[in-house]
PDB file of N, CA and C in Angstrom:
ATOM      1  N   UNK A   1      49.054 120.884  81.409  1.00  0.00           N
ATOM      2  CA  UNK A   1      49.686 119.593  81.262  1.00  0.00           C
ATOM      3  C   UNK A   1      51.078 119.704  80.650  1.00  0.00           C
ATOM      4  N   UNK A   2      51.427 121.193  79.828  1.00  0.00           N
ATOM      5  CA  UNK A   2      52.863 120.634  79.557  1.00  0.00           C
ATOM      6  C   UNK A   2      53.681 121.020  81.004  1.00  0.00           C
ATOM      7  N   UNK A   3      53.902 120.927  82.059  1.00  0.00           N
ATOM      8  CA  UNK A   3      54.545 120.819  82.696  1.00  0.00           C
ATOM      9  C   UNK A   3      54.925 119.527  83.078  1.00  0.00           C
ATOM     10  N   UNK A   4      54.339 118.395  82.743  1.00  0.00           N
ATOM     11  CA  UNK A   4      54.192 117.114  83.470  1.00  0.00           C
ATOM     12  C   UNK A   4      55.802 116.539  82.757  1.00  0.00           C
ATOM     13  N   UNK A   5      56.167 116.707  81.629  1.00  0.00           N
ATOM     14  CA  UNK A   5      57.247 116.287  81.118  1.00  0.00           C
ATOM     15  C   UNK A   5      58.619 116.998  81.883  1.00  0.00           C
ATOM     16  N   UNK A   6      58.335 118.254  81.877  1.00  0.00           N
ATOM     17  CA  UNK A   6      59.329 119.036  82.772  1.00  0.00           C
ATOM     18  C   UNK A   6      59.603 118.245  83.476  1.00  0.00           C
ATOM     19  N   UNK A   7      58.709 117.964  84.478  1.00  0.00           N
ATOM     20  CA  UNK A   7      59.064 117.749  85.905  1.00  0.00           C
ATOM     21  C   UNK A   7      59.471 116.166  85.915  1.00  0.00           C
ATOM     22  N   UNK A   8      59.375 115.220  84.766  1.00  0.00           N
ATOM     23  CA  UNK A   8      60.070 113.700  84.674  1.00  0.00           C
ATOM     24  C   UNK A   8      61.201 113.665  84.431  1.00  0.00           C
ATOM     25  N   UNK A   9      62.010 115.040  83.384  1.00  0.00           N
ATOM     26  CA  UNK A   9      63.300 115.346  82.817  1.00  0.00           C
ATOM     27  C   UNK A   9      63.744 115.834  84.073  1.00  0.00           C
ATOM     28  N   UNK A  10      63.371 116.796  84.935  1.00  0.00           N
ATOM     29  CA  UNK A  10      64.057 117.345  85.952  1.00  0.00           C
ATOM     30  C   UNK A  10      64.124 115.887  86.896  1.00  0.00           C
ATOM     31  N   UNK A  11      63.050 115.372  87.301  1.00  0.00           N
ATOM     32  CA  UNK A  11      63.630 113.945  87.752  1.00  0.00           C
ATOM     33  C   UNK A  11      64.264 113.171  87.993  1.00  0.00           C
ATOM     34  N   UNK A  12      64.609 113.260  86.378  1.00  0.00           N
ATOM     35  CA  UNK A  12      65.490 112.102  85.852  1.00  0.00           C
ATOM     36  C   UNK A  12      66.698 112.531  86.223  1.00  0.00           C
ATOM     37  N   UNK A  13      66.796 113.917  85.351  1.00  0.00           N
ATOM     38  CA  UNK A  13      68.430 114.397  85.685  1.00  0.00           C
ATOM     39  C   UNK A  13      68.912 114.664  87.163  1.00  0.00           C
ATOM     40  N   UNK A  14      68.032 114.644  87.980  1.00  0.00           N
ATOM     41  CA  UNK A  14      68.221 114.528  89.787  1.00  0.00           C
ATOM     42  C   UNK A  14      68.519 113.587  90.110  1.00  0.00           C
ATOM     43  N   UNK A  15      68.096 112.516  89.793  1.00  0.00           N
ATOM     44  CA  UNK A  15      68.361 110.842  90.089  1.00  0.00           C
ATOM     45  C   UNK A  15      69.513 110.516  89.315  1.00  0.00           C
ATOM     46  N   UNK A  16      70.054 111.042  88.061  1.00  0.00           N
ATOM     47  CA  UNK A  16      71.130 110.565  87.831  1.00  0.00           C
ATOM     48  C   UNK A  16      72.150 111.787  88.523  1.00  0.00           C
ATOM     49  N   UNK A  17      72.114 112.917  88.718  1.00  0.00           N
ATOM     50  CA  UNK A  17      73.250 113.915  89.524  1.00  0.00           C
ATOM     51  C   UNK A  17      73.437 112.849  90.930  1.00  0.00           C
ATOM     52  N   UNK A  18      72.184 112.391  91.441  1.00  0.00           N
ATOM     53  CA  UNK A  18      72.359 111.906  92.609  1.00  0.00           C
ATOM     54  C   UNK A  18      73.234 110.597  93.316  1.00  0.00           C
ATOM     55  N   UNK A  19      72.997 109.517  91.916  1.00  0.00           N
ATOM     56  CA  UNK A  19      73.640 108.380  91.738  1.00  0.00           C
ATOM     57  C   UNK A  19      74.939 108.430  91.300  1.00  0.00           C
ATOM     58  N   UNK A  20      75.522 110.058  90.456  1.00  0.00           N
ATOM     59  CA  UNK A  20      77.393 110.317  90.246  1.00  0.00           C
ATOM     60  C   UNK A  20      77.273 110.948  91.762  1.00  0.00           C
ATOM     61  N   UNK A  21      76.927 111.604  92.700  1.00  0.00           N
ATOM     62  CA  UNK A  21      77.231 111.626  93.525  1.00  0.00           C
ATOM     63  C   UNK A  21      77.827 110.881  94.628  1.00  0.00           C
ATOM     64  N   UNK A  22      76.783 109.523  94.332  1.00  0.00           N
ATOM     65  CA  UNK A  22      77.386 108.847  95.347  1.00  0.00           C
ATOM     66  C   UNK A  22      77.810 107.834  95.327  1.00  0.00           C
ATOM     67  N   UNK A  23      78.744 107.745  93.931  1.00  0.00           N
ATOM     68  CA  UNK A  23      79.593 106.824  93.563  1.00  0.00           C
ATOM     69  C   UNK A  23      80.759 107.748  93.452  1.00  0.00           C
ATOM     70  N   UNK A  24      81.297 108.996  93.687  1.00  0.00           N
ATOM     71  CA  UNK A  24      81.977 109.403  93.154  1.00  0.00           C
ATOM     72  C   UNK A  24      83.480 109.251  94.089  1.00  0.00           C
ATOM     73  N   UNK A  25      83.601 109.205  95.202  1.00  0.00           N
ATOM     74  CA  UNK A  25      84.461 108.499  96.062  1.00  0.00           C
ATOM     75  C   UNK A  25      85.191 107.117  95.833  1.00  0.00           C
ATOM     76  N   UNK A  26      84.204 106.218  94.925  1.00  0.00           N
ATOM     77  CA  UNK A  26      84.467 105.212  94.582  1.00  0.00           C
ATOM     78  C   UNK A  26      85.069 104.237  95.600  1.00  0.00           C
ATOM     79  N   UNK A  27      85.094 104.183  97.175  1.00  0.00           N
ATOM     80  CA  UNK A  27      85.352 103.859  98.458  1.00  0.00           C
ATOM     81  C   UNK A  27      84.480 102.978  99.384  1.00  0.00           C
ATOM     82  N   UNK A  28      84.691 101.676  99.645  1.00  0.00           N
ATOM     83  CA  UNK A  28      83.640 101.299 100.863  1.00  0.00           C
ATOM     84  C   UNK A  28      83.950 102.185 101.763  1.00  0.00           C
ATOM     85  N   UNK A  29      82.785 101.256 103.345  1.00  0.00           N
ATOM     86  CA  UNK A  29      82.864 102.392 104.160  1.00  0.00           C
ATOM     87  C   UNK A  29      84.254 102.090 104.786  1.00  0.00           C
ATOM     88  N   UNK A  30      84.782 101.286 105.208  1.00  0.00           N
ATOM     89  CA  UNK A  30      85.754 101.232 106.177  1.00  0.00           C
ATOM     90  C   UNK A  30      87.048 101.582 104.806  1.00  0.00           C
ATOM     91  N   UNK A  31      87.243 101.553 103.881  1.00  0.00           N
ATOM     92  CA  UNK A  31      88.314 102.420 103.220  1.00  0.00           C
ATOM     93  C   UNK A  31      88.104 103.765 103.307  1.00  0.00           C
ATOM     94  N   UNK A  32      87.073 104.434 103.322  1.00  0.00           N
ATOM     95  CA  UNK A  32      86.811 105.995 103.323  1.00  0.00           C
ATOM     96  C   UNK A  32      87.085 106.151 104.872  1.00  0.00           C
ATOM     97  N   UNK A  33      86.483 105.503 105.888  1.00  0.00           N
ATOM     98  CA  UNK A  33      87.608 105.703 107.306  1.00  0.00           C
ATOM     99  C   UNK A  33      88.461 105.801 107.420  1.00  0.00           C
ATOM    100  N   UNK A  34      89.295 104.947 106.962  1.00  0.00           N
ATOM    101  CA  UNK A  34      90.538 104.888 106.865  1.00  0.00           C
ATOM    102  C   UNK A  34      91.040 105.835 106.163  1.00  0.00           C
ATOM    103  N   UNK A  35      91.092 106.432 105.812  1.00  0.00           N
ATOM    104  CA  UNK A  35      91.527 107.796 104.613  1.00  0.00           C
ATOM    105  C   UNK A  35      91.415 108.830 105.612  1.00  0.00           C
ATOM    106  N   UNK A  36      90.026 108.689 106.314  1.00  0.00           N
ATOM    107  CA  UNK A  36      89.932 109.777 106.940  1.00  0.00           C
ATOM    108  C   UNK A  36      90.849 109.794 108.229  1.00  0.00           C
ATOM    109  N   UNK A  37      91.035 109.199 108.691  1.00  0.00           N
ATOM    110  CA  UNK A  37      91.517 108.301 109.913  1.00  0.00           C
ATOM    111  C   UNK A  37      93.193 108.692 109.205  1.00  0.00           C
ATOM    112  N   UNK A  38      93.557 108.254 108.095  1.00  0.00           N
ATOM    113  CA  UNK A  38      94.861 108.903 107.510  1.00  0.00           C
ATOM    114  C   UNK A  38      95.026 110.581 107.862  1.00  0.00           C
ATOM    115  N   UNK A  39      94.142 110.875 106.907  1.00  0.00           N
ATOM    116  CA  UNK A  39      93.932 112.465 107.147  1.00  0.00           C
ATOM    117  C   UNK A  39      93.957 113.152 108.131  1.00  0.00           C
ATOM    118  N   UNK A  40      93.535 112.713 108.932  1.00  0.00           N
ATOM    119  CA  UNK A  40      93.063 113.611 110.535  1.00  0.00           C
ATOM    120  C   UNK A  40      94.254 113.364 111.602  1.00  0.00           C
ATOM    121  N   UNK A  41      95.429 111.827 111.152  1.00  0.00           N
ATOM    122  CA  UNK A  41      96.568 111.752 111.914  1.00  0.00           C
ATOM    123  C   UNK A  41      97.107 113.184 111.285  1.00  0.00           C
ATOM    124  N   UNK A  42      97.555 112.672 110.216  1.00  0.00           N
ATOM    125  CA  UNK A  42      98.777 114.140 109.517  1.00  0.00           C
ATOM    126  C   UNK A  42      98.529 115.565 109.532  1.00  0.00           C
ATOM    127  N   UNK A  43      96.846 115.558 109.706  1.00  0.00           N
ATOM    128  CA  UNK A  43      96.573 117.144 110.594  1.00  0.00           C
ATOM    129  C   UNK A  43      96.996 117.642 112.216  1.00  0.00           C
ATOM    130  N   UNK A  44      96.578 116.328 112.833  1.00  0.00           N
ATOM    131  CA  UNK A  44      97.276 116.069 114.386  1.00  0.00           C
ATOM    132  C   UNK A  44      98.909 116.674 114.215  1.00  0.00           C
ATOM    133  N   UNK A  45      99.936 115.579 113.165  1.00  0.00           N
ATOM    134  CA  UNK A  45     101.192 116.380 113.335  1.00  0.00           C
ATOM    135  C   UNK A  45     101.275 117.429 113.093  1.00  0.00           C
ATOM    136  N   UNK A  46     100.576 117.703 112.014  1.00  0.00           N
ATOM    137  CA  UNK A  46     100.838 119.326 111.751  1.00  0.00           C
ATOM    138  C   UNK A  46     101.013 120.475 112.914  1.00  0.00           C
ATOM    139  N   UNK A  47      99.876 119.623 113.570  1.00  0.00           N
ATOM    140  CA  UNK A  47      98.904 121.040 113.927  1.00  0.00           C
ATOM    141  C   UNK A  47      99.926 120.813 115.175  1.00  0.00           C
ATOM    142  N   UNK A  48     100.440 119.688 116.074  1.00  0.00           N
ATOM    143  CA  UNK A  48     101.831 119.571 117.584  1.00  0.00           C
ATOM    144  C   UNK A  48     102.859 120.220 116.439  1.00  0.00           C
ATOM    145  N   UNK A  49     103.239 120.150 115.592  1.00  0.00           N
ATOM    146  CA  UNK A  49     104.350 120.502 114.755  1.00  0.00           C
ATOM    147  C   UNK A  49     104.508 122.355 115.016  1.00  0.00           C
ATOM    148  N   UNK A  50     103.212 122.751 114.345  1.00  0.00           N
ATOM    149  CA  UNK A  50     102.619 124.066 114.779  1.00  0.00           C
ATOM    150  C   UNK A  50     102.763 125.250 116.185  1.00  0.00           C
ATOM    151  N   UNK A  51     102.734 123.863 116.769  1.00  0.00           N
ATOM    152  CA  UNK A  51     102.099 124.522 118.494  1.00  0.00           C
ATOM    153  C   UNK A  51     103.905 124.503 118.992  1.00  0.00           C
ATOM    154  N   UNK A  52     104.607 123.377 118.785  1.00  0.00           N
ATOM    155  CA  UNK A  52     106.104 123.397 119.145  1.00  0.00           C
ATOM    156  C   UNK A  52     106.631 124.889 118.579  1.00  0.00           C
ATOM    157  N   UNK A  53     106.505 124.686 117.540  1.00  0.00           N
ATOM    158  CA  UNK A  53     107.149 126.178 116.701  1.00  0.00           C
ATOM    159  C   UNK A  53     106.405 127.366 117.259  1.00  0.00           C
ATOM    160  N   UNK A  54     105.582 127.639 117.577  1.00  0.00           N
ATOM    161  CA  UNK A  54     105.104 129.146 118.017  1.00  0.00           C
ATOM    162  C   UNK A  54     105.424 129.130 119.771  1.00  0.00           C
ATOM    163  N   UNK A  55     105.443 127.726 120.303  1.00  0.00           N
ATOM    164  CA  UNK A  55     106.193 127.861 121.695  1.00  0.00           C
ATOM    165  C   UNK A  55     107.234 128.371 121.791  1.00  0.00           C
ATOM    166  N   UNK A  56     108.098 128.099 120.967  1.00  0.00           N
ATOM    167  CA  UNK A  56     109.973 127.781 120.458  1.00  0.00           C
ATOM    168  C   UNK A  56     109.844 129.776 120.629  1.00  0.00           C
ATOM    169  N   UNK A  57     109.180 130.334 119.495  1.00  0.00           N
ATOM    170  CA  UNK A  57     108.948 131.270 118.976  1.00  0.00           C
ATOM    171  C   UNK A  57     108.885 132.324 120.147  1.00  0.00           C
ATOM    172  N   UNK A  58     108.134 131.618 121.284  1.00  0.00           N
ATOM    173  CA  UNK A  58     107.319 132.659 122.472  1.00  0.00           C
ATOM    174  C   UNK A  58     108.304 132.742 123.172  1.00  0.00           C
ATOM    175  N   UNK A  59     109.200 131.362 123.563  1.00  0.00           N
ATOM    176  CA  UNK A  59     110.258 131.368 124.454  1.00  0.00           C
ATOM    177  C   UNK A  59     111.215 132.267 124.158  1.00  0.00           C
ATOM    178  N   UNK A  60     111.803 132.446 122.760  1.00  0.00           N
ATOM    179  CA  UNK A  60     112.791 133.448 122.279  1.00  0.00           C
ATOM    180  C   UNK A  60     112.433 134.502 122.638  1.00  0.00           C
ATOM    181  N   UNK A  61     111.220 134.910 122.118  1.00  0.00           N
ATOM    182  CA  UNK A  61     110.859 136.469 122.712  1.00  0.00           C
ATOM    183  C   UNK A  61     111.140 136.378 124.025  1.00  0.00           C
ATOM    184  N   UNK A  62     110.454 135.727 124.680  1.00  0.00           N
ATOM    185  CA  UNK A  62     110.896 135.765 126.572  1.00  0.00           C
ATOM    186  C   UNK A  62     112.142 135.999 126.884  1.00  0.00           C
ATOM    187  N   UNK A  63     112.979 135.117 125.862  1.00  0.00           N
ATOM    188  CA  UNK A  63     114.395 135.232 126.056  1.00  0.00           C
ATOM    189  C   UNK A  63     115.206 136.607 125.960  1.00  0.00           C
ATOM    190  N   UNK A  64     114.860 137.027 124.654  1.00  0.00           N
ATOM    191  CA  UNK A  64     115.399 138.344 124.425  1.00  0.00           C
ATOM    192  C   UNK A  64     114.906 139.528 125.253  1.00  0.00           C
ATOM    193  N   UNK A  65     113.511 139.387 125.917  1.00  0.00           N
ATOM    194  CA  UNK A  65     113.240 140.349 126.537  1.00  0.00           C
ATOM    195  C   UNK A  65     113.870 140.995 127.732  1.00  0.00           C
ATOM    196  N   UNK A  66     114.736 139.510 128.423  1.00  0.00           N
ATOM    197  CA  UNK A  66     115.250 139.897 129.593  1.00  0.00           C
ATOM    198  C   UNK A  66     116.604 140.309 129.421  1.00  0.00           C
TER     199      UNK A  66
END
């Protein structure tokens, strides 16, 4: 029987890790979209930003090769 306390403390402290979990965003849902929806544009530029520059990059070599 002394395990029975263990396992109410481990419980407890699960249910509260669980409840800072999922407040910790502090975000409804359609603001946390939107964030993400932020996020995932400015990776998009990056990433055409990216792809221009290593084209730019490929063409020079082409260039100089001939």
């Amino acid at each position: 029987m002394s395990r029975g306390n263990q396992r109410d403390k481990a419980r407890e402290a699960n249910l509260k890790k669980q409840a800072a979990m999922k407040k910790a965003h502090g975000m409804s849902g359609s603001e946390l979209a939107k964030a993400k929806e932020i996020a995932a544009q400015k990776m998009r530029e990056k990433q055409a930003a990216a792809d221009a520059r290593k084209a730019a990059q490929a063409q020079a070599a082409a260039a100089n090769k001939k």
